[in-house]
PDB file of N, CA and C in Angstrom:
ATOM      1  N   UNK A   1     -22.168  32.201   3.908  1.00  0.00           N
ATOM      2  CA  UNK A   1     -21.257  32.861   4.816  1.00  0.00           C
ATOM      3  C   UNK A   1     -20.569  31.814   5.669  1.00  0.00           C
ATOM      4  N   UNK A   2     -19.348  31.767   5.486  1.00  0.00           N
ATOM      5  CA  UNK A   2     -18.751  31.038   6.607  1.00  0.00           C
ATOM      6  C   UNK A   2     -19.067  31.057   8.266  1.00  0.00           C
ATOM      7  N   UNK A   3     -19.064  30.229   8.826  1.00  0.00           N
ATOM      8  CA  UNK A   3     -19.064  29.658   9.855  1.00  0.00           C
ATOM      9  C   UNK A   3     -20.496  30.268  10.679  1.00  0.00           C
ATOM     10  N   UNK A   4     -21.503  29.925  10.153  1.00  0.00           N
ATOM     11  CA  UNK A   4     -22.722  30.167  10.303  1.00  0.00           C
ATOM     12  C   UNK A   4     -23.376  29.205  11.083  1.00  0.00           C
ATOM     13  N   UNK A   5     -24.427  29.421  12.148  1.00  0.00           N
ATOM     14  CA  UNK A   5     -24.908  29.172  13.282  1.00  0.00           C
ATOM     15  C   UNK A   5     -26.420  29.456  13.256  1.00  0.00           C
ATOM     16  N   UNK A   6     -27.389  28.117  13.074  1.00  0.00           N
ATOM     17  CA  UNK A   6     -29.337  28.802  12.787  1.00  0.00           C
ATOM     18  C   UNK A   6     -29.139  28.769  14.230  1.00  0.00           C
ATOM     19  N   UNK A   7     -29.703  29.767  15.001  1.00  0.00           N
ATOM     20  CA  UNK A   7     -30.671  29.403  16.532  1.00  0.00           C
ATOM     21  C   UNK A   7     -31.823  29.841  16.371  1.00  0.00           C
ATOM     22  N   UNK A   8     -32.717  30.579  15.319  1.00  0.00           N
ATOM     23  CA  UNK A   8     -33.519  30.393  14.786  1.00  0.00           C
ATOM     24  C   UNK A   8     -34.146  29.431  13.524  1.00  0.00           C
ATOM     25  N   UNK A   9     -34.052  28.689  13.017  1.00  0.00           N
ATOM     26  CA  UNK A   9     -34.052  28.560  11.675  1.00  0.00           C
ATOM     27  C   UNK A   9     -35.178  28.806  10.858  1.00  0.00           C
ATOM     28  N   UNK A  10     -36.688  28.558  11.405  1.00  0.00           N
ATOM     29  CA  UNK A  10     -37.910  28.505  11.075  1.00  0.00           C
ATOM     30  C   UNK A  10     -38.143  30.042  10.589  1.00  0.00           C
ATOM     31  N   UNK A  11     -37.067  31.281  11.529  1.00  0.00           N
ATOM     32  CA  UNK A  11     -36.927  32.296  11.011  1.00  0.00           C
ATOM     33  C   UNK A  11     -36.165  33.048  10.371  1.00  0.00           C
ATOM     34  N   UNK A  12     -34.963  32.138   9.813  1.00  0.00           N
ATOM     35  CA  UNK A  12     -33.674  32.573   9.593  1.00  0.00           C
ATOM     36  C   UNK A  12     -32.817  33.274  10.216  1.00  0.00           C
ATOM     37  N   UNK A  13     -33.016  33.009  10.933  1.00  0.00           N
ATOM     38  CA  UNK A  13     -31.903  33.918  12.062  1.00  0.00           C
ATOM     39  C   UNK A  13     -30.823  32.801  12.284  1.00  0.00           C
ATOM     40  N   UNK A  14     -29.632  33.522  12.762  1.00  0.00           N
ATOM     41  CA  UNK A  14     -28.219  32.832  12.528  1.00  0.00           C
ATOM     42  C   UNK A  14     -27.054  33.876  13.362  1.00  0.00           C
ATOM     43  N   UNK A  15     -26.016  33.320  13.797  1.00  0.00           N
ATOM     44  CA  UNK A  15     -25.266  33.842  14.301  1.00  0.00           C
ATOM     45  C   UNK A  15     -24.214  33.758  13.087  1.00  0.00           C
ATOM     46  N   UNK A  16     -23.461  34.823  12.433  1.00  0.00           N
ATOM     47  CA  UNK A  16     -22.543  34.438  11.300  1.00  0.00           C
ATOM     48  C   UNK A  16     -21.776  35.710  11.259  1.00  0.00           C
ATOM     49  N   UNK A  17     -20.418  35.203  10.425  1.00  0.00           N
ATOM     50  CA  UNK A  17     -19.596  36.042  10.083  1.00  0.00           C
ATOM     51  C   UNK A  17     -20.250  37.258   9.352  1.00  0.00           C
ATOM     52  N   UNK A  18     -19.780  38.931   9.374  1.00  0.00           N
ATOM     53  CA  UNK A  18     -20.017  39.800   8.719  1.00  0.00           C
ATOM     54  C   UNK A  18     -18.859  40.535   8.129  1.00  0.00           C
ATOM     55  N   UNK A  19     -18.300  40.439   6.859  1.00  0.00           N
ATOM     56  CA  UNK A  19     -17.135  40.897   6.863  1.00  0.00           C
ATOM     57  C   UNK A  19     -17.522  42.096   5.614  1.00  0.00           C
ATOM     58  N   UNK A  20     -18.459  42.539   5.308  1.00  0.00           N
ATOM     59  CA  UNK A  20     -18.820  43.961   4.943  1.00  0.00           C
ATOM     60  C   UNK A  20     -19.047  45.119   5.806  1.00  0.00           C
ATOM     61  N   UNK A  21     -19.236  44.676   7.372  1.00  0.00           N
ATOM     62  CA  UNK A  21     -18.601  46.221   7.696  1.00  0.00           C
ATOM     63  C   UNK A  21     -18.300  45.788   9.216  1.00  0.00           C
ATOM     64  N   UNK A  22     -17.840  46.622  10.236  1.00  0.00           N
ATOM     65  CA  UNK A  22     -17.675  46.447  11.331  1.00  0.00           C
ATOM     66  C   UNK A  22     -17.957  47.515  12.234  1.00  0.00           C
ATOM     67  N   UNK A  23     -19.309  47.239  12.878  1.00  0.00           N
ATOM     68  CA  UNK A  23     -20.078  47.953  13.531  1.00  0.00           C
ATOM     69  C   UNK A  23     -20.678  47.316  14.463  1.00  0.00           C
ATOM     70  N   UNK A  24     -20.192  45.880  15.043  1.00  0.00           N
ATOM     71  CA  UNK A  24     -20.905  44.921  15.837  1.00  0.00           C
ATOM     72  C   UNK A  24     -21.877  45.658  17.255  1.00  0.00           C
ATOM     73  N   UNK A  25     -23.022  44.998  17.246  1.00  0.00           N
ATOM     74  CA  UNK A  25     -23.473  45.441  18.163  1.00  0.00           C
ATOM     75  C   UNK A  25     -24.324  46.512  17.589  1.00  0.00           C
ATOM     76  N   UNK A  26     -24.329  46.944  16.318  1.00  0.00           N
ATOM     77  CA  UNK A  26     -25.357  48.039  16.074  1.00  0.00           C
ATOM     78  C   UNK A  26     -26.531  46.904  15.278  1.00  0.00           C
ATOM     79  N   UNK A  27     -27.505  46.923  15.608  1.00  0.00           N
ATOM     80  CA  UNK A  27     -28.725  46.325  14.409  1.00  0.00           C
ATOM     81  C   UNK A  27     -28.374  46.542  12.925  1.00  0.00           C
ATOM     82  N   UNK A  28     -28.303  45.142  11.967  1.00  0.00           N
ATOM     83  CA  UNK A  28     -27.765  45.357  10.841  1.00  0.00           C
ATOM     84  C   UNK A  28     -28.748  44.627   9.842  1.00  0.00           C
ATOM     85  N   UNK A  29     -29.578  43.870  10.485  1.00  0.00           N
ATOM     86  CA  UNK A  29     -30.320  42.823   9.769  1.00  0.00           C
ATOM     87  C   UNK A  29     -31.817  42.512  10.375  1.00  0.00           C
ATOM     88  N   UNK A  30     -31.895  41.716   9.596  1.00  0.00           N
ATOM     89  CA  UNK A  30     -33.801  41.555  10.155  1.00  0.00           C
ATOM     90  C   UNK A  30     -33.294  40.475  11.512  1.00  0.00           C
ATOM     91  N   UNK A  31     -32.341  40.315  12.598  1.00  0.00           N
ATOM     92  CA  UNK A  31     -32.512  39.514  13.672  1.00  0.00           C
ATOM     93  C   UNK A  31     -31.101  38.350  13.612  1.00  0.00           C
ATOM     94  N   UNK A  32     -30.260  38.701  12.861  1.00  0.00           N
ATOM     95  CA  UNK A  32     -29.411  37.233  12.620  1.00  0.00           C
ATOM     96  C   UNK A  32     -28.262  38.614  13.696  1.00  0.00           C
ATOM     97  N   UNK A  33     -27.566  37.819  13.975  1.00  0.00           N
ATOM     98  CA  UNK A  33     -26.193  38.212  15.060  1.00  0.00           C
ATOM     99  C   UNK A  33     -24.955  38.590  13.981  1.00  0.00           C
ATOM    100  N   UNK A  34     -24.233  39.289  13.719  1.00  0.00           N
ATOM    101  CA  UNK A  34     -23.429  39.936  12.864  1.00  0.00           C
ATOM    102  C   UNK A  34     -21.976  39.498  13.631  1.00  0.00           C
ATOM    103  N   UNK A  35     -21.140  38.884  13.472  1.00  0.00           N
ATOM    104  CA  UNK A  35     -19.879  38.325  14.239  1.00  0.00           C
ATOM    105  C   UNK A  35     -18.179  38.744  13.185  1.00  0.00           C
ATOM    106  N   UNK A  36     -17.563  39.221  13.832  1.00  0.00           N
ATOM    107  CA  UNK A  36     -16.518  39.671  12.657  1.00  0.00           C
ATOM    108  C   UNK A  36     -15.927  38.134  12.662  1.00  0.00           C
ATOM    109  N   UNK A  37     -15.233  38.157  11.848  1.00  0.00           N
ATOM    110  CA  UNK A  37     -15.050  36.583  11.140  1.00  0.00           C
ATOM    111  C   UNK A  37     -14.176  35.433  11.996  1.00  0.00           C
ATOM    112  N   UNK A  38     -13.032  36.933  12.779  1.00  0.00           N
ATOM    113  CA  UNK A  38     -12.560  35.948  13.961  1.00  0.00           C
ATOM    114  C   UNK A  38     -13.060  35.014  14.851  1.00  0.00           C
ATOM    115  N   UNK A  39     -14.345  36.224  15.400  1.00  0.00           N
ATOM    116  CA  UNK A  39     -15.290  35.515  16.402  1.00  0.00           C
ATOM    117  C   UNK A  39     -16.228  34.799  16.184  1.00  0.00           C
ATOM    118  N   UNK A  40     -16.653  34.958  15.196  1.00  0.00           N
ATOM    119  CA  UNK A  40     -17.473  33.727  14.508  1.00  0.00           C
ATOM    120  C   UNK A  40     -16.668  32.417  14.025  1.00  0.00           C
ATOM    121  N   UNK A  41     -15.733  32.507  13.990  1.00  0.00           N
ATOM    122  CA  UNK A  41     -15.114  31.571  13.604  1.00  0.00           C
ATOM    123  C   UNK A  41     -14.928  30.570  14.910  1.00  0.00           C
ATOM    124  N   UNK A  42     -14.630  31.303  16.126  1.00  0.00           N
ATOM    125  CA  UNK A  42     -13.720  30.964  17.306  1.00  0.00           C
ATOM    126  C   UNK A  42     -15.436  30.545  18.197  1.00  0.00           C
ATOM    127  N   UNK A  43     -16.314  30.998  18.117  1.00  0.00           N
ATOM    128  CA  UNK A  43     -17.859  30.180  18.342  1.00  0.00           C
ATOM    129  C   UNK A  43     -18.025  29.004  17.702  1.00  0.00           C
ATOM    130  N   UNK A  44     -17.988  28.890  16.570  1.00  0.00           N
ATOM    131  CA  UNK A  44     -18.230  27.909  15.836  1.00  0.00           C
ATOM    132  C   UNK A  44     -17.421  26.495  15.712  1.00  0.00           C
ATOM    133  N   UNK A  45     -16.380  27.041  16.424  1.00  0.00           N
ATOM    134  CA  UNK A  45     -15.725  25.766  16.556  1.00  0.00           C
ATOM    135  C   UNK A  45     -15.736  25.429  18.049  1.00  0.00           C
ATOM    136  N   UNK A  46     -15.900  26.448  19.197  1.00  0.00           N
ATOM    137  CA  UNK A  46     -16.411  26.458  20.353  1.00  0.00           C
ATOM    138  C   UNK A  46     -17.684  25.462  20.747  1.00  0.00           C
ATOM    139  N   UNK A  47     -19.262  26.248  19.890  1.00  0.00           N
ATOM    140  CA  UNK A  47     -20.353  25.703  20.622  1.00  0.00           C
ATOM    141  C   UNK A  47     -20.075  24.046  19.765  1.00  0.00           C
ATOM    142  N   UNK A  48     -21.430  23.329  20.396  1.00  0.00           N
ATOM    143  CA  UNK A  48     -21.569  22.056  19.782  1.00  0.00           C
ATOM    144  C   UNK A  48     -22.900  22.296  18.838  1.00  0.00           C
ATOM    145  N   UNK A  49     -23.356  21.393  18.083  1.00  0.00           N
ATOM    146  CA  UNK A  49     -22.394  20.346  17.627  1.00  0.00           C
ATOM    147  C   UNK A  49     -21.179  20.287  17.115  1.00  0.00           C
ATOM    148  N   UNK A  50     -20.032  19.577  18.027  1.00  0.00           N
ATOM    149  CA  UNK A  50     -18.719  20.015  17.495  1.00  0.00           C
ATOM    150  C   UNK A  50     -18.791  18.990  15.699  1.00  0.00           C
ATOM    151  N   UNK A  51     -17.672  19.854  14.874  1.00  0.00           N
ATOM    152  CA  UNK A  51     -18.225  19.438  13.100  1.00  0.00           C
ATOM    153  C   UNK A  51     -16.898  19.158  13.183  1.00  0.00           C
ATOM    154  N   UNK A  52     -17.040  17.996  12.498  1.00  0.00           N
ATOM    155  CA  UNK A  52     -15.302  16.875  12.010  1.00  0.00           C
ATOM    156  C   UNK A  52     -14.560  17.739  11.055  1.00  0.00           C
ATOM    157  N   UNK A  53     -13.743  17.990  10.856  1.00  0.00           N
ATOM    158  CA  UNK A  53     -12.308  18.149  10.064  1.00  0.00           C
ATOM    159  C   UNK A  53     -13.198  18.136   8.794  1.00  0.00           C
ATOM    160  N   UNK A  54     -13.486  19.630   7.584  1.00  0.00           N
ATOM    161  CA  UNK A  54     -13.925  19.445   6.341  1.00  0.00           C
ATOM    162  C   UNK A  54     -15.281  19.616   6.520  1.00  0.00           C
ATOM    163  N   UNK A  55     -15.590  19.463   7.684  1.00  0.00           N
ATOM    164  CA  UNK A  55     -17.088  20.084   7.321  1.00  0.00           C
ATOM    165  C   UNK A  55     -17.548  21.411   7.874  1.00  0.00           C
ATOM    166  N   UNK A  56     -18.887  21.451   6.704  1.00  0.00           N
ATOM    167  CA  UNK A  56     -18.835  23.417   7.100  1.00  0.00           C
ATOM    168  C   UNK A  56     -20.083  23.566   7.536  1.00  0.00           C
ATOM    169  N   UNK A  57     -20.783  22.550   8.110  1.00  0.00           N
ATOM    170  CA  UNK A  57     -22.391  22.516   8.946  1.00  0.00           C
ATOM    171  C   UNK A  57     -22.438  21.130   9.237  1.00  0.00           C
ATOM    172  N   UNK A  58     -23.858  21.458  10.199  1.00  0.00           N
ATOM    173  CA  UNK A  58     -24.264  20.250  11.272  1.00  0.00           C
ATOM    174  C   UNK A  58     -25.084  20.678  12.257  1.00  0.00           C
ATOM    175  N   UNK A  59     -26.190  19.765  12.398  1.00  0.00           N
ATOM    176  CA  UNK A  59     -27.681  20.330  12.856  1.00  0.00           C
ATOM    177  C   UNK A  59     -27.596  18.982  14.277  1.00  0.00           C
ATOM    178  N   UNK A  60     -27.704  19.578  14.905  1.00  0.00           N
ATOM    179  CA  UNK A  60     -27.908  18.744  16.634  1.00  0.00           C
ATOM    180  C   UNK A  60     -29.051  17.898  16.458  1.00  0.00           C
ATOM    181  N   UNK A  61     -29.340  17.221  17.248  1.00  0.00           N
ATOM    182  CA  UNK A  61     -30.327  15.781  17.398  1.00  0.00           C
ATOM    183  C   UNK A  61     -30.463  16.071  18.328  1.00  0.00           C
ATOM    184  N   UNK A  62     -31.915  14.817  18.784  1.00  0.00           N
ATOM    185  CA  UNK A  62     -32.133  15.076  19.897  1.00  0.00           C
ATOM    186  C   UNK A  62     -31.361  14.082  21.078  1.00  0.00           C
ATOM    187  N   UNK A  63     -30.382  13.719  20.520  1.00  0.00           N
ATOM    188  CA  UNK A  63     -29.741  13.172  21.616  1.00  0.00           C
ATOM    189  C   UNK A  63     -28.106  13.890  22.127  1.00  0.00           C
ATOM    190  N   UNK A  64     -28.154  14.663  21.058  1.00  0.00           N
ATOM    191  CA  UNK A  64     -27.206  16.351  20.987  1.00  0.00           C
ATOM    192  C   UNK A  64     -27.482  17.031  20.542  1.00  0.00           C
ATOM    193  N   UNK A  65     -28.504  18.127  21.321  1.00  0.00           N
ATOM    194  CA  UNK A  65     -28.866  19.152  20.900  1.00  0.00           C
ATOM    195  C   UNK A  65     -28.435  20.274  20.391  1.00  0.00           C
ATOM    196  N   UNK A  66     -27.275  20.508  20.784  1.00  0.00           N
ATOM    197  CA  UNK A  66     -26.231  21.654  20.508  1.00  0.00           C
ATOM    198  C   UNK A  66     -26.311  22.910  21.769  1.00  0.00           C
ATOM    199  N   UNK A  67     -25.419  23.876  21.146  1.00  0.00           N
ATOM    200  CA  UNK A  67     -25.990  24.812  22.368  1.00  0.00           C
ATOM    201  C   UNK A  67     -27.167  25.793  22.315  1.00  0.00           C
ATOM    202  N   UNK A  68     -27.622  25.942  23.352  1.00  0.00           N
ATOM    203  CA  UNK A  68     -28.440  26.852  23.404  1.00  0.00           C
ATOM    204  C   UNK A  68     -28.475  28.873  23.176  1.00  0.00           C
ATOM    205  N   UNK A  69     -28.757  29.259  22.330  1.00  0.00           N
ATOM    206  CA  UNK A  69     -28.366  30.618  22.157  1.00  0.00           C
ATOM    207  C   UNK A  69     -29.714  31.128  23.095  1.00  0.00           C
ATOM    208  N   UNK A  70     -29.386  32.529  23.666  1.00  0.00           N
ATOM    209  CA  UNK A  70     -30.253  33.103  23.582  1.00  0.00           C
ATOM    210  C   UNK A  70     -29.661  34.750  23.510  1.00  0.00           C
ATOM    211  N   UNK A  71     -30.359  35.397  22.565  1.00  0.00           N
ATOM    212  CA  UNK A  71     -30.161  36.632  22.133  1.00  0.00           C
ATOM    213  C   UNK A  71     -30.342  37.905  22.668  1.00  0.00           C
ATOM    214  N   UNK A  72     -30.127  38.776  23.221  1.00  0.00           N
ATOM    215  CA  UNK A  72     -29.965  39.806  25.140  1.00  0.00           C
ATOM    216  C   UNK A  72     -30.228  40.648  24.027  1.00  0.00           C
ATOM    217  N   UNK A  73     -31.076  41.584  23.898  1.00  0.00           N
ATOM    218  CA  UNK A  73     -30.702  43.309  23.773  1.00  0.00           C
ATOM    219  C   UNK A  73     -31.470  43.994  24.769  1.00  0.00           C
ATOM    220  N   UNK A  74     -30.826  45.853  24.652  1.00  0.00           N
ATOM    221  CA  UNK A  74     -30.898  46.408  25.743  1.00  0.00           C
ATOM    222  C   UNK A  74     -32.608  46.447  25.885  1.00  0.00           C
ATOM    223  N   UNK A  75     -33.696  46.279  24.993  1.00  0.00           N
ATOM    224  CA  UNK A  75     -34.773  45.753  25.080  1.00  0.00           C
ATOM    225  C   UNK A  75     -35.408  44.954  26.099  1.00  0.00           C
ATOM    226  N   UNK A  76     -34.845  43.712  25.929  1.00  0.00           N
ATOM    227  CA  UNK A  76     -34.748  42.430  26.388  1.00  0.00           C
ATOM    228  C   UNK A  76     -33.596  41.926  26.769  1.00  0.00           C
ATOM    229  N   UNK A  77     -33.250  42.914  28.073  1.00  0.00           N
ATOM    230  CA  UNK A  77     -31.798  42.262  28.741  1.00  0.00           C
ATOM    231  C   UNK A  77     -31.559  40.685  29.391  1.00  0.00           C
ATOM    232  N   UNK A  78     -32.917  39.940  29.633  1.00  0.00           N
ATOM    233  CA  UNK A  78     -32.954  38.572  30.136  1.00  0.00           C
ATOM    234  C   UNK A  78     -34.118  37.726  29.633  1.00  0.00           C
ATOM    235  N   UNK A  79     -33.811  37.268  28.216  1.00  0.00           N
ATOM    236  CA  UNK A  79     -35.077  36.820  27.633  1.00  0.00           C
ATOM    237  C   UNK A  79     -35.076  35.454  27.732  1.00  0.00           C
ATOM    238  N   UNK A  80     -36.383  34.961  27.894  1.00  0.00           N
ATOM    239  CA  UNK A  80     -36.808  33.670  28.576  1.00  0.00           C
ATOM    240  C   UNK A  80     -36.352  32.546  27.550  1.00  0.00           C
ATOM    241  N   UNK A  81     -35.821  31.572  27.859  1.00  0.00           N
ATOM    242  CA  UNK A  81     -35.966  30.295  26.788  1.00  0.00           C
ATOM    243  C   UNK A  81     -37.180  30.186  26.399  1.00  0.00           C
ATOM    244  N   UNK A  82     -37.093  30.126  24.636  1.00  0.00           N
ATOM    245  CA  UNK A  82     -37.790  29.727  24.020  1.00  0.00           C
ATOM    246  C   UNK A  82     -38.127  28.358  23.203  1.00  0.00           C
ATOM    247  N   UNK A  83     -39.420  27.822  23.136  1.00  0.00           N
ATOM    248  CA  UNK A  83     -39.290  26.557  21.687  1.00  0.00           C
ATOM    249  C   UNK A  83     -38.003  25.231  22.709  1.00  0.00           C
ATOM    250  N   UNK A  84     -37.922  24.455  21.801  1.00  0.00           N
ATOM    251  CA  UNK A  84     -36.955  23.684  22.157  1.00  0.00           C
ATOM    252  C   UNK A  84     -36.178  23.631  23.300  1.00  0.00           C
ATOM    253  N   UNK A  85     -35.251  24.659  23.230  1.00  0.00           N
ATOM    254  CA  UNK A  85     -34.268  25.162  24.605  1.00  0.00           C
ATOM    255  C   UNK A  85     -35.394  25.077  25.492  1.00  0.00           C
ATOM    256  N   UNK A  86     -36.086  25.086  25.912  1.00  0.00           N
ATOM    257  CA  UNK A  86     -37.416  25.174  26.728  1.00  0.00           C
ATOM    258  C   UNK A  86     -36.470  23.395  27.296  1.00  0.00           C
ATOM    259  N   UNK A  87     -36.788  22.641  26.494  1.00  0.00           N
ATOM    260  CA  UNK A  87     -36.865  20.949  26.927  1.00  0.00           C
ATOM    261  C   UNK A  87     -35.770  20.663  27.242  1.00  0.00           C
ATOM    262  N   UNK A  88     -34.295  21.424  26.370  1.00  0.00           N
ATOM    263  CA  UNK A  88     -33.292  21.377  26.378  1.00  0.00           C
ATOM    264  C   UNK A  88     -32.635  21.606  27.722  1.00  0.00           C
ATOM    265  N   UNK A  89     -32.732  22.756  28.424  1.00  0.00           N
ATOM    266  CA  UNK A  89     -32.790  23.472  29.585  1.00  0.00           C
ATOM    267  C   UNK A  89     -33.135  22.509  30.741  1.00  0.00           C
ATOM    268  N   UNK A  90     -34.081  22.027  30.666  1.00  0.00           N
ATOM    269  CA  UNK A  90     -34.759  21.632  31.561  1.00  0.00           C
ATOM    270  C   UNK A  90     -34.084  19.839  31.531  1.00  0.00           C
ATOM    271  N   UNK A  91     -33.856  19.133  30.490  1.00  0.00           N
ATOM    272  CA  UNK A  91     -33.505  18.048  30.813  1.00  0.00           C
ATOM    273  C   UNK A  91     -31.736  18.130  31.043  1.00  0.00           C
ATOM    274  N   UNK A  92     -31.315  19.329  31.044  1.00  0.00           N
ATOM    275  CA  UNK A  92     -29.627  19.363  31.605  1.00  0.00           C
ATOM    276  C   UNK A  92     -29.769  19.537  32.968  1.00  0.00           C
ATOM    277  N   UNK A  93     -30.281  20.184  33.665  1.00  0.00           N
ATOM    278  CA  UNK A  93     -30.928  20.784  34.995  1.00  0.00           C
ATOM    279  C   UNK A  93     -31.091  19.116  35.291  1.00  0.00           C
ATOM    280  N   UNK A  94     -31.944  18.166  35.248  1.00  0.00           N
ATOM    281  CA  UNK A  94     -32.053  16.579  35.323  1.00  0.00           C
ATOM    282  C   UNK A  94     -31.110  15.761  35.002  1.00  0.00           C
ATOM    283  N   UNK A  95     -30.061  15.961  34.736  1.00  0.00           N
ATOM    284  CA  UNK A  95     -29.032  15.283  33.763  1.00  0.00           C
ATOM    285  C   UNK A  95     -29.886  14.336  32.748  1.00  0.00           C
ATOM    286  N   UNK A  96     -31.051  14.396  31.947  1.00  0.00           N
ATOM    287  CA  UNK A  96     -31.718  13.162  31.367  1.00  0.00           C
ATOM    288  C   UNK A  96     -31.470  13.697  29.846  1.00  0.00           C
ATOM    289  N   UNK A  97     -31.855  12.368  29.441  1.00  0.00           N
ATOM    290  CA  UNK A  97     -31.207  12.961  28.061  1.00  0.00           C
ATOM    291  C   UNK A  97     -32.741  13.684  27.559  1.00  0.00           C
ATOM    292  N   UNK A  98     -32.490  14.481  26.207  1.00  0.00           N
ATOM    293  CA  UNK A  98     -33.578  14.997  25.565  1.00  0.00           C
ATOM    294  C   UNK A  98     -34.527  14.192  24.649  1.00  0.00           C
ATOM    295  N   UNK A  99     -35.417  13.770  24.716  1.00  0.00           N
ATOM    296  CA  UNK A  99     -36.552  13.390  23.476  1.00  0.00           C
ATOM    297  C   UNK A  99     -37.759  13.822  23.474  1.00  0.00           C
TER     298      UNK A  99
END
């Protein structure tokens, strides 16, 4: 799928284009974010890691982590950083870099 985004990966979860139906915002999948192709498109070239001219992925380091997602439903209207973003979070708050 074009312009696809892991903020899970260990679970497959992904923020990505859905262009089989348009119902955003209703649960469609086991946890990945459903984005109509505009807006997925217009994220993906938005968050970081920003990706050079021709390329269609790119996984952050730890000296650019990328951005941090975190996923709101009416469930879980303010859910805590998890994993990584945990260190991530916390060394922007410090300006220090991440390792």
């Amino acid at each position: 799928m074009p312009w696809t985004q892991f903020f899970s990966p260990e679970r497959g979860l992904a923020l990505h284009t859905a262009y089989w139906h348009d119902q955003f915002g209703v649960k469609k999948s086991h946890g990945c974010v459903n984005l109509s192709p505009k807006d997925a498109r217009w994220l993906y070239f938005w968050s970081d890691p920003q990706v050079p001219p021709g390329w269609t992925m790119a996984s952050g380091a730890l000296e650019a982590p990328g951005s941090v997602v975190r996923v709101r439903t009416k469930a879980e209207p303010n859910p805590p950083a998890k994993g990584y973003a945990i260190k991530v979070l916390e060394a922007r708050q410090h300006n220090a870099p991440v390792y």
